[in-house]
N, C-alpha and C. Protein backbone atom coordinates (compact mmCIF):
# COMPACT_ATOMS: atom_id res chain seq x y z
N UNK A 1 2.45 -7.03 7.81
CA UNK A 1 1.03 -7.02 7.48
C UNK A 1 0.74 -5.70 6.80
N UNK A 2 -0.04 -5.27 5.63
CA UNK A 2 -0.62 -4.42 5.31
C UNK A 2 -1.89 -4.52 4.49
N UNK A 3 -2.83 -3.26 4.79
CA UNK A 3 -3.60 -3.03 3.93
C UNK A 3 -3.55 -2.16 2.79
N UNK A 4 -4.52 -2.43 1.88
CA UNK A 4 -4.17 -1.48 0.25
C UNK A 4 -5.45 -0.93 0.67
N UNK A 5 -5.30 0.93 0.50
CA UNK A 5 -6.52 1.26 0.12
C UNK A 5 -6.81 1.91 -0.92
N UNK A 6 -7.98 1.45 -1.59
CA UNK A 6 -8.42 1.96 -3.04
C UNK A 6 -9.75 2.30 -2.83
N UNK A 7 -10.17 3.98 -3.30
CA UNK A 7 -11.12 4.60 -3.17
C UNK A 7 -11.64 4.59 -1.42
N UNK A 8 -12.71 4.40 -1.10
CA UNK A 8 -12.83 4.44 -0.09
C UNK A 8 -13.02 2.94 0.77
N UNK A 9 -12.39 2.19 0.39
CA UNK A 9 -12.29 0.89 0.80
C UNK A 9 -10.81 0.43 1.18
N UNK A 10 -10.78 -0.57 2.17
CA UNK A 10 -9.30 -1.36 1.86
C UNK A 10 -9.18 -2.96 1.55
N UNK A 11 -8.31 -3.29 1.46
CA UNK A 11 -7.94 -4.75 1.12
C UNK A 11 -7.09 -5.24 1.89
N UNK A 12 -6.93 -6.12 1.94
CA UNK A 12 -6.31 -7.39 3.24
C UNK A 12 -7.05 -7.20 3.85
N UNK A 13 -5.73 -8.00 5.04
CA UNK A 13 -4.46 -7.84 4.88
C UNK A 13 -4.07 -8.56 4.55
N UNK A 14 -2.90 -8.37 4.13
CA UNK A 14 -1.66 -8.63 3.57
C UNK A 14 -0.45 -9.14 4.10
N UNK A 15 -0.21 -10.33 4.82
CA UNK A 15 0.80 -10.95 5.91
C UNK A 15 2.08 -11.25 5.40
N UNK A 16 3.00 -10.47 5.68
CA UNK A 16 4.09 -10.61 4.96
C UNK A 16 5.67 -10.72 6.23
N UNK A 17 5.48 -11.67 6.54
CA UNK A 17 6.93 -12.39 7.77
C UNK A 17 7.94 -11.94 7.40
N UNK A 18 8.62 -11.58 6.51
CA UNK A 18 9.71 -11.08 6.60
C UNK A 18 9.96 -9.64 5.56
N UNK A 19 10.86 -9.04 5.98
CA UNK A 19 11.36 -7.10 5.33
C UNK A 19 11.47 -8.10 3.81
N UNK A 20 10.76 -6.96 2.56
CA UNK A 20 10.69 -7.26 1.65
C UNK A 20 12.05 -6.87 1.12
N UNK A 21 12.71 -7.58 0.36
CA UNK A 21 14.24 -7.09 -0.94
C UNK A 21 13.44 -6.78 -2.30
N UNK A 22 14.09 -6.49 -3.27
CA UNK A 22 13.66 -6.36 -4.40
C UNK A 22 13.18 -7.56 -5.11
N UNK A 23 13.87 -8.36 -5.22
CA UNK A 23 13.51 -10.03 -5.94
C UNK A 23 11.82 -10.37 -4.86
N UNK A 24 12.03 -10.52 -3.23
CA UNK A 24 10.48 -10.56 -3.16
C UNK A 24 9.18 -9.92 -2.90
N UNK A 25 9.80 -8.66 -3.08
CA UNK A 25 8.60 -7.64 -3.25
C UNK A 25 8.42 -7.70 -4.77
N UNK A 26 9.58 -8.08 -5.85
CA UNK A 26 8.66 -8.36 -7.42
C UNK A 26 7.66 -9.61 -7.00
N UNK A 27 8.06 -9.92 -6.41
CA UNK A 27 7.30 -11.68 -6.34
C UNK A 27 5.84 -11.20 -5.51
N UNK A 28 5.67 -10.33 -4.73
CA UNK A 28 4.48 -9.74 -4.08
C UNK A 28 3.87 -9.31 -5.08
N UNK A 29 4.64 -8.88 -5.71
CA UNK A 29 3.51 -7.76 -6.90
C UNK A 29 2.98 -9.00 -7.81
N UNK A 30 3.69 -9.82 -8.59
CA UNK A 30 3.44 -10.77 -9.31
C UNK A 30 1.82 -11.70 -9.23
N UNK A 31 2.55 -12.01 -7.57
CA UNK A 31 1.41 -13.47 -6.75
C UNK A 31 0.65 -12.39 -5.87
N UNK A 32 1.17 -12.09 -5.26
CA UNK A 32 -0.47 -11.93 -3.91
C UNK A 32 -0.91 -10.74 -4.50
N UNK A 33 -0.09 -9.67 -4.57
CA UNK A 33 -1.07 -8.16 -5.03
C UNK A 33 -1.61 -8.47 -6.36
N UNK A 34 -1.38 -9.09 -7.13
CA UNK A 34 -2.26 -9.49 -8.57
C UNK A 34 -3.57 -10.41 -8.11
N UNK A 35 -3.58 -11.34 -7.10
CA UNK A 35 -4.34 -11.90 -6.52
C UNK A 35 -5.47 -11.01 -6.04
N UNK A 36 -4.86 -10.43 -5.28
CA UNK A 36 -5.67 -9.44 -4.14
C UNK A 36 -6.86 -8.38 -5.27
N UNK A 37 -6.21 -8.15 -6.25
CA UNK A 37 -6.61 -6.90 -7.03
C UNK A 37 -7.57 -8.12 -8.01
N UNK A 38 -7.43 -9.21 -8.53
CA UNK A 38 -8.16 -9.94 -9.15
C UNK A 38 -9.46 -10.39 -8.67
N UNK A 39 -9.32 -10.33 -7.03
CA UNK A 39 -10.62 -11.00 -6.28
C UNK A 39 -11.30 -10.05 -6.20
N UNK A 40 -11.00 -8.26 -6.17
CA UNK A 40 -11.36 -7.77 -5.83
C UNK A 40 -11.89 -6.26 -6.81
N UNK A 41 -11.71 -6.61 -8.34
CA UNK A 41 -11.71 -5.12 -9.46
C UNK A 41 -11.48 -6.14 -10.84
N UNK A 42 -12.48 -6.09 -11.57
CA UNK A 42 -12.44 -6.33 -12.59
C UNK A 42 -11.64 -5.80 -13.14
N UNK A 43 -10.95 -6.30 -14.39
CA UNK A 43 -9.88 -6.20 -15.37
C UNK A 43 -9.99 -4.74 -15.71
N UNK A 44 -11.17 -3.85 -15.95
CA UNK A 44 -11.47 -2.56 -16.42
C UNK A 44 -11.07 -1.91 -15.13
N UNK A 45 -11.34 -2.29 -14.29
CA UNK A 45 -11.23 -1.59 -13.07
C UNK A 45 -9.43 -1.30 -12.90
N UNK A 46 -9.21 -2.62 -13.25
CA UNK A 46 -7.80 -2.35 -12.65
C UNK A 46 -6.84 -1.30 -13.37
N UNK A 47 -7.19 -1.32 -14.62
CA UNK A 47 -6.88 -0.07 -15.49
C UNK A 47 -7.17 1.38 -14.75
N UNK A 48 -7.75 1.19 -14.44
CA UNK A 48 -7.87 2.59 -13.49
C UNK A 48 -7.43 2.87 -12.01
N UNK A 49 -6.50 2.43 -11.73
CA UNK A 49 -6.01 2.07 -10.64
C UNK A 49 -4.49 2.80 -10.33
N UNK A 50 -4.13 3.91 -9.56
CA UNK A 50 -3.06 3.89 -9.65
C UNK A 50 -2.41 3.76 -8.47
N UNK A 51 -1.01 3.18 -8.40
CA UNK A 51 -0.38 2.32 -7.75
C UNK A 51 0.63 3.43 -6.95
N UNK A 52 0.55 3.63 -5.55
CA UNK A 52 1.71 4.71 -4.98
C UNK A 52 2.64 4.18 -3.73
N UNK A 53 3.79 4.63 -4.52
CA UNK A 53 5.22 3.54 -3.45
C UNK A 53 5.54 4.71 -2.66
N UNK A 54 6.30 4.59 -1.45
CA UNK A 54 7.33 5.60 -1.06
C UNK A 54 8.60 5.05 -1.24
N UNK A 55 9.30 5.71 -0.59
CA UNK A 55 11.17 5.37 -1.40
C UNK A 55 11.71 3.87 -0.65
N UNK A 56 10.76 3.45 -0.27
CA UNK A 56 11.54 2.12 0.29
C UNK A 56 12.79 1.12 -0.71
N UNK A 57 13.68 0.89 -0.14
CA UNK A 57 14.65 0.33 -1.46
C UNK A 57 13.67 -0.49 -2.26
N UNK A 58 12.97 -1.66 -1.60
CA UNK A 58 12.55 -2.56 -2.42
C UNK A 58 11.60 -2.19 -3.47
N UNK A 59 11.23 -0.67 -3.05
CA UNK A 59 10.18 -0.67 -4.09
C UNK A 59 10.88 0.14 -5.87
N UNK A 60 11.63 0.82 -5.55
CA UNK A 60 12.53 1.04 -6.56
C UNK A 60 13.88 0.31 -7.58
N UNK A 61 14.07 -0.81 -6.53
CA UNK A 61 14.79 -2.23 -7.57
C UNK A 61 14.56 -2.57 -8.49
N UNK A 62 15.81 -2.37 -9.96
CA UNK A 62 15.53 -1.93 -11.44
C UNK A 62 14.80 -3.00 -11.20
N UNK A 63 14.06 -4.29 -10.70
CA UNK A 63 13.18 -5.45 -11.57
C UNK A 63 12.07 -4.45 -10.96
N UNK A 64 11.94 -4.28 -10.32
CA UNK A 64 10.47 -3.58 -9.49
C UNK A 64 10.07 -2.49 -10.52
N UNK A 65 11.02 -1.62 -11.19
CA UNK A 65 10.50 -0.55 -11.93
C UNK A 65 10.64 -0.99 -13.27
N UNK A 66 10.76 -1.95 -13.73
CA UNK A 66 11.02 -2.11 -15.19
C UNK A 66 9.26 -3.20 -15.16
N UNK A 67 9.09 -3.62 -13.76
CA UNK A 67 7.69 -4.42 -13.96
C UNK A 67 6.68 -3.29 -13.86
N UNK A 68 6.70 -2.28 -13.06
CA UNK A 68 5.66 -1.61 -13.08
C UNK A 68 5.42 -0.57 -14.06
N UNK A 69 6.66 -0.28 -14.64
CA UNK A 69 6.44 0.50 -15.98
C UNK A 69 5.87 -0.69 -17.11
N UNK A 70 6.09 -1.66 -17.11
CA UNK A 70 5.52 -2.54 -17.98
C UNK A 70 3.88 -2.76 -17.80
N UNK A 71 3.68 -3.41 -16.44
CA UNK A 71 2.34 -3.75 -15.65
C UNK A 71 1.65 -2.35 -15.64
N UNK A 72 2.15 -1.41 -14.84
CA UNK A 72 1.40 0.02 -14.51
C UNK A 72 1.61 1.10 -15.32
N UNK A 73 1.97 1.07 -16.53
CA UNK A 73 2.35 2.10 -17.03
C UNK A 73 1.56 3.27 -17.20
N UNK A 74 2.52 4.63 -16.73
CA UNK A 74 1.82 6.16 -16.87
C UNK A 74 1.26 5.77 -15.27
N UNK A 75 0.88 4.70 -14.16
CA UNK A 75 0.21 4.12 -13.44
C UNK A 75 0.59 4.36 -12.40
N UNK A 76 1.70 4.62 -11.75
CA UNK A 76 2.23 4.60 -10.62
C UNK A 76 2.87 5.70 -10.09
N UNK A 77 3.34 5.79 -8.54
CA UNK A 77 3.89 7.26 -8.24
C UNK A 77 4.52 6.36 -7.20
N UNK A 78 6.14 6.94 -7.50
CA UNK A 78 6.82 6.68 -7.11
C UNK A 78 8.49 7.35 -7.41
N UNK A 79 9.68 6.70 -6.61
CA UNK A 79 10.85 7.34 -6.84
C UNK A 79 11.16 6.53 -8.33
N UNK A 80 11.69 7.37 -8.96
CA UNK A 80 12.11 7.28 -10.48
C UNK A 80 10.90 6.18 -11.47
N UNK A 81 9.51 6.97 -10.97
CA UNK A 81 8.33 6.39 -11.77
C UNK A 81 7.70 7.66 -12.60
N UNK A 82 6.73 7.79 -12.86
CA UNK A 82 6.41 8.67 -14.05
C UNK A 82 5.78 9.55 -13.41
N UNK A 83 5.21 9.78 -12.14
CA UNK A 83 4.88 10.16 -10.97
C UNK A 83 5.46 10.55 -10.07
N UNK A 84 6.69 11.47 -9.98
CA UNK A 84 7.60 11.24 -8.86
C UNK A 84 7.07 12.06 -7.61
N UNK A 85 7.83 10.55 -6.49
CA UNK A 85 7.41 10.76 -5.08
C UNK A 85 8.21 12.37 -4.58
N UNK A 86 7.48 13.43 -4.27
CA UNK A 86 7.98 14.55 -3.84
C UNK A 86 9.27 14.40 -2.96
N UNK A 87 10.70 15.12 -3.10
CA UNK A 87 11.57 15.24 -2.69
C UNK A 87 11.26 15.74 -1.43
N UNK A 88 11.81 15.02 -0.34
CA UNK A 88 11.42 15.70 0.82
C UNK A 88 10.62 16.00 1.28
N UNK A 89 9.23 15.00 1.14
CA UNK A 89 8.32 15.34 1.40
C UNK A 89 7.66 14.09 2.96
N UNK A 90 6.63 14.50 3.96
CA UNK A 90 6.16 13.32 4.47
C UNK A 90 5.60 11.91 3.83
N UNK A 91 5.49 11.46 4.48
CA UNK A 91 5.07 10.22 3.97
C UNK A 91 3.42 10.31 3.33
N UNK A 92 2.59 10.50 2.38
CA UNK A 92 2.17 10.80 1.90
C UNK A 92 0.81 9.66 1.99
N UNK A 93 1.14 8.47 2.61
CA UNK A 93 0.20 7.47 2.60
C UNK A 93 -1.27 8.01 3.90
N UNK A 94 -1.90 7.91 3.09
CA UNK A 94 -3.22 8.25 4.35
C UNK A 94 -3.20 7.30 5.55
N UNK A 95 -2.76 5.92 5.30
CA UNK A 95 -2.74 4.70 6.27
C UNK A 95 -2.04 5.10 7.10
N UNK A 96 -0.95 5.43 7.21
CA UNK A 96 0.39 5.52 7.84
C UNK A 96 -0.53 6.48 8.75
N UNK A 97 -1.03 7.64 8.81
CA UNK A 97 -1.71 8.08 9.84
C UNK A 97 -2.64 7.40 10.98
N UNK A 98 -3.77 6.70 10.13
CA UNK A 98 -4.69 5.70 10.73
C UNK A 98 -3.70 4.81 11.66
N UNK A 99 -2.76 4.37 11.19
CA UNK A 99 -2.15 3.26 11.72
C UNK A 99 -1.39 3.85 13.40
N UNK A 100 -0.75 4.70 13.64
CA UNK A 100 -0.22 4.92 14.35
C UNK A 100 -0.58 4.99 15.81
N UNK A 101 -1.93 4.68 15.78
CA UNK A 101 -2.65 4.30 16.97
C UNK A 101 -2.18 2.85 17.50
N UNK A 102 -2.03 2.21 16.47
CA UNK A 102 -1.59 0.98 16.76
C UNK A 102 -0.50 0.45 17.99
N UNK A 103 0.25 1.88 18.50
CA UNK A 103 1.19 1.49 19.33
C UNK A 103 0.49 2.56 20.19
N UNK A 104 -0.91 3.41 20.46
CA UNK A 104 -1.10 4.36 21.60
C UNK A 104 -0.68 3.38 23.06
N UNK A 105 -0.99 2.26 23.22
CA UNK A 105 -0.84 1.43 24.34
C UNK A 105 0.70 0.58 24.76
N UNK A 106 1.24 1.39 24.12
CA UNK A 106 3.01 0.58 24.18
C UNK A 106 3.11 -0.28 22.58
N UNK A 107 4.23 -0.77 22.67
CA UNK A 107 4.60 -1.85 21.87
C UNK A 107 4.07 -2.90 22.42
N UNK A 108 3.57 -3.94 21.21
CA UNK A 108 2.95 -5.13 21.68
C UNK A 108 4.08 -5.95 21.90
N UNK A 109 3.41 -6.78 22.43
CA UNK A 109 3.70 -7.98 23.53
C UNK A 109 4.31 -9.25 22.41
N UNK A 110 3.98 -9.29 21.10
CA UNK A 110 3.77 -10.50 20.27
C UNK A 110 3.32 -10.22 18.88
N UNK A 111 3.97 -10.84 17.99
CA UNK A 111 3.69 -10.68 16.48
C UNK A 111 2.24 -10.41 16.65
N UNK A 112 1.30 -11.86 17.16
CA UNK A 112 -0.13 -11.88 16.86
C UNK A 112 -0.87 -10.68 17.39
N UNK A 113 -0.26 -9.94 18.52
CA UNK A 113 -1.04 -8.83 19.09
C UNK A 113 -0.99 -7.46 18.37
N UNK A 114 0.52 -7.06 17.75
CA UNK A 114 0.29 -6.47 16.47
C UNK A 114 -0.37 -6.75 15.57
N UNK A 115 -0.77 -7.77 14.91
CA UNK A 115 -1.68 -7.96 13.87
C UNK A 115 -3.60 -8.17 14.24
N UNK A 116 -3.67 -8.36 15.45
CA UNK A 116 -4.71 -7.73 16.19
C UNK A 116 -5.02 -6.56 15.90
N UNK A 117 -4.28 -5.77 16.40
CA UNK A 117 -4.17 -4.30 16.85
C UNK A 117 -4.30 -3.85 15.37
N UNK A 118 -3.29 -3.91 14.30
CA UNK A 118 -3.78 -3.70 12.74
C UNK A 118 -5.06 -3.58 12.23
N UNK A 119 -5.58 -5.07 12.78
CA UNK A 119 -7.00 -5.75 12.13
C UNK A 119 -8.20 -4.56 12.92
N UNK A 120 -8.12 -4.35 14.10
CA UNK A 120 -9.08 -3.77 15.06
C UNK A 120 -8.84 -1.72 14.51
N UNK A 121 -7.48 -1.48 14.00
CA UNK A 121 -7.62 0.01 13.91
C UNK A 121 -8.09 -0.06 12.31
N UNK A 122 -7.43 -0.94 11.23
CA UNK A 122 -8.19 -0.80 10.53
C UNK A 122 -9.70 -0.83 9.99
N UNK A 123 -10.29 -2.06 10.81
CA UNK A 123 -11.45 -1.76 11.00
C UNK A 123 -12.38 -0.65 11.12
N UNK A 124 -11.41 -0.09 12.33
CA UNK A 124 -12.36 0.91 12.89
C UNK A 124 -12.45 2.31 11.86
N UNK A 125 -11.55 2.48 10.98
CA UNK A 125 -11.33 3.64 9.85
C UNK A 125 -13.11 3.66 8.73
N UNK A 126 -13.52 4.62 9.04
CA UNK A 126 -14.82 4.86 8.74
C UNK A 126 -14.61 4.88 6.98
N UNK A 127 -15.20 4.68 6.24
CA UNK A 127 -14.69 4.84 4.56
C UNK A 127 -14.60 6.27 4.14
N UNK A 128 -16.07 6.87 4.79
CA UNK A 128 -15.73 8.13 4.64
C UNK A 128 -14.44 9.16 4.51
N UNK A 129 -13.84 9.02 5.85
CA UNK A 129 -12.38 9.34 6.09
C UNK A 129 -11.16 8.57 5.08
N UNK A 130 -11.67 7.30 4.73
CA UNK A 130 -10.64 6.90 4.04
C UNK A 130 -10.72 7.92 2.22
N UNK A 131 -11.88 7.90 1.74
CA UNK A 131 -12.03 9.03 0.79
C UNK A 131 -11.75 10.08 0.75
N UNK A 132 -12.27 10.57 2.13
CA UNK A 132 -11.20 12.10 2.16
C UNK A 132 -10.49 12.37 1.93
N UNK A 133 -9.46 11.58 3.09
CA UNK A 133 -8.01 11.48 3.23
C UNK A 133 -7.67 11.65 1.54
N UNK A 134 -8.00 10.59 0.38
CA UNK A 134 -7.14 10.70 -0.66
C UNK A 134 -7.78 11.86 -1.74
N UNK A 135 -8.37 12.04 -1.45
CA UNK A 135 -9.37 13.39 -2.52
C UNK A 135 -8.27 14.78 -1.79
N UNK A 136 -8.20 15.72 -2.92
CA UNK A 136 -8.13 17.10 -3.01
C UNK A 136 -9.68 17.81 -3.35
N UNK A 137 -9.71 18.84 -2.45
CA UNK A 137 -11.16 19.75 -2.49
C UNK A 137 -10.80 21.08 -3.81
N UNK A 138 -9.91 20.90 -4.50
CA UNK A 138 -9.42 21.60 -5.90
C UNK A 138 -10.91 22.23 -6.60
């Protein structure tokens, strides 16, 4: 399951049953995240949008970077994108913080109670904080 967040909002989620490979995380980007971004940002909008991976294999698989240099071009930040993801650096996603509450109470019990627990912390993420989080005070 994940959410996308753009500006101070998020999207999904995003239910995804099995660890993505390269062939179906292109196929994510293709169908549901083109979906997701269509219901939700006009065509102008989406031009302004930029797209940030961390080093997960699937997201660097030559089809994955030869689509997003095509689709996102100048657009994205990522390992061997035009943007590169800092060497050695934390994980850089603002979510990944929010999220980690998700297990304050143990590991869940059941797929559905994780995706509970998702639905209920993301919720609770104020927008404010979600803007912060991605703004520099420069």
């Amino acid at each position: 399951m994940g959410r996308y967040m753009v500006g101070n909002r998020l999207l999904g989620p995003v239910l995804c049953e099995a660890a993505f490979d390269g062939e179906s995380y292109l196929e994510f980007l293709n169908v549901d995240f083109s979906e997701l971004l269509d219901e939700n940002f006009t065509r102008g909008q989406q031009r302004e949008l930029v797209l940030m991976h961390d080093g997960a294999p699937a997201h660097w698989a030559a089809p994955v970077l030869d689509y997003l240099d095509e689709h996102w071009t100048q657009r994205w930040i990522g390992r061997y994108g035009p943007v590169a993801w800092p060497p050695r650096s934390p994980d850089l996603n603002p979510l990944d913080y929010f999220h980690w509450g998700v297990y304050h109470y143990g590991a869940p019990d059941s797929l559905e109670e994780l995706r509970n627990r998702i639905e209920e912390y993301a919720d609770a993420i104020p927008p404010e904080s979600i803007q912060r989080s991605t703004r520099t005070s420069n």
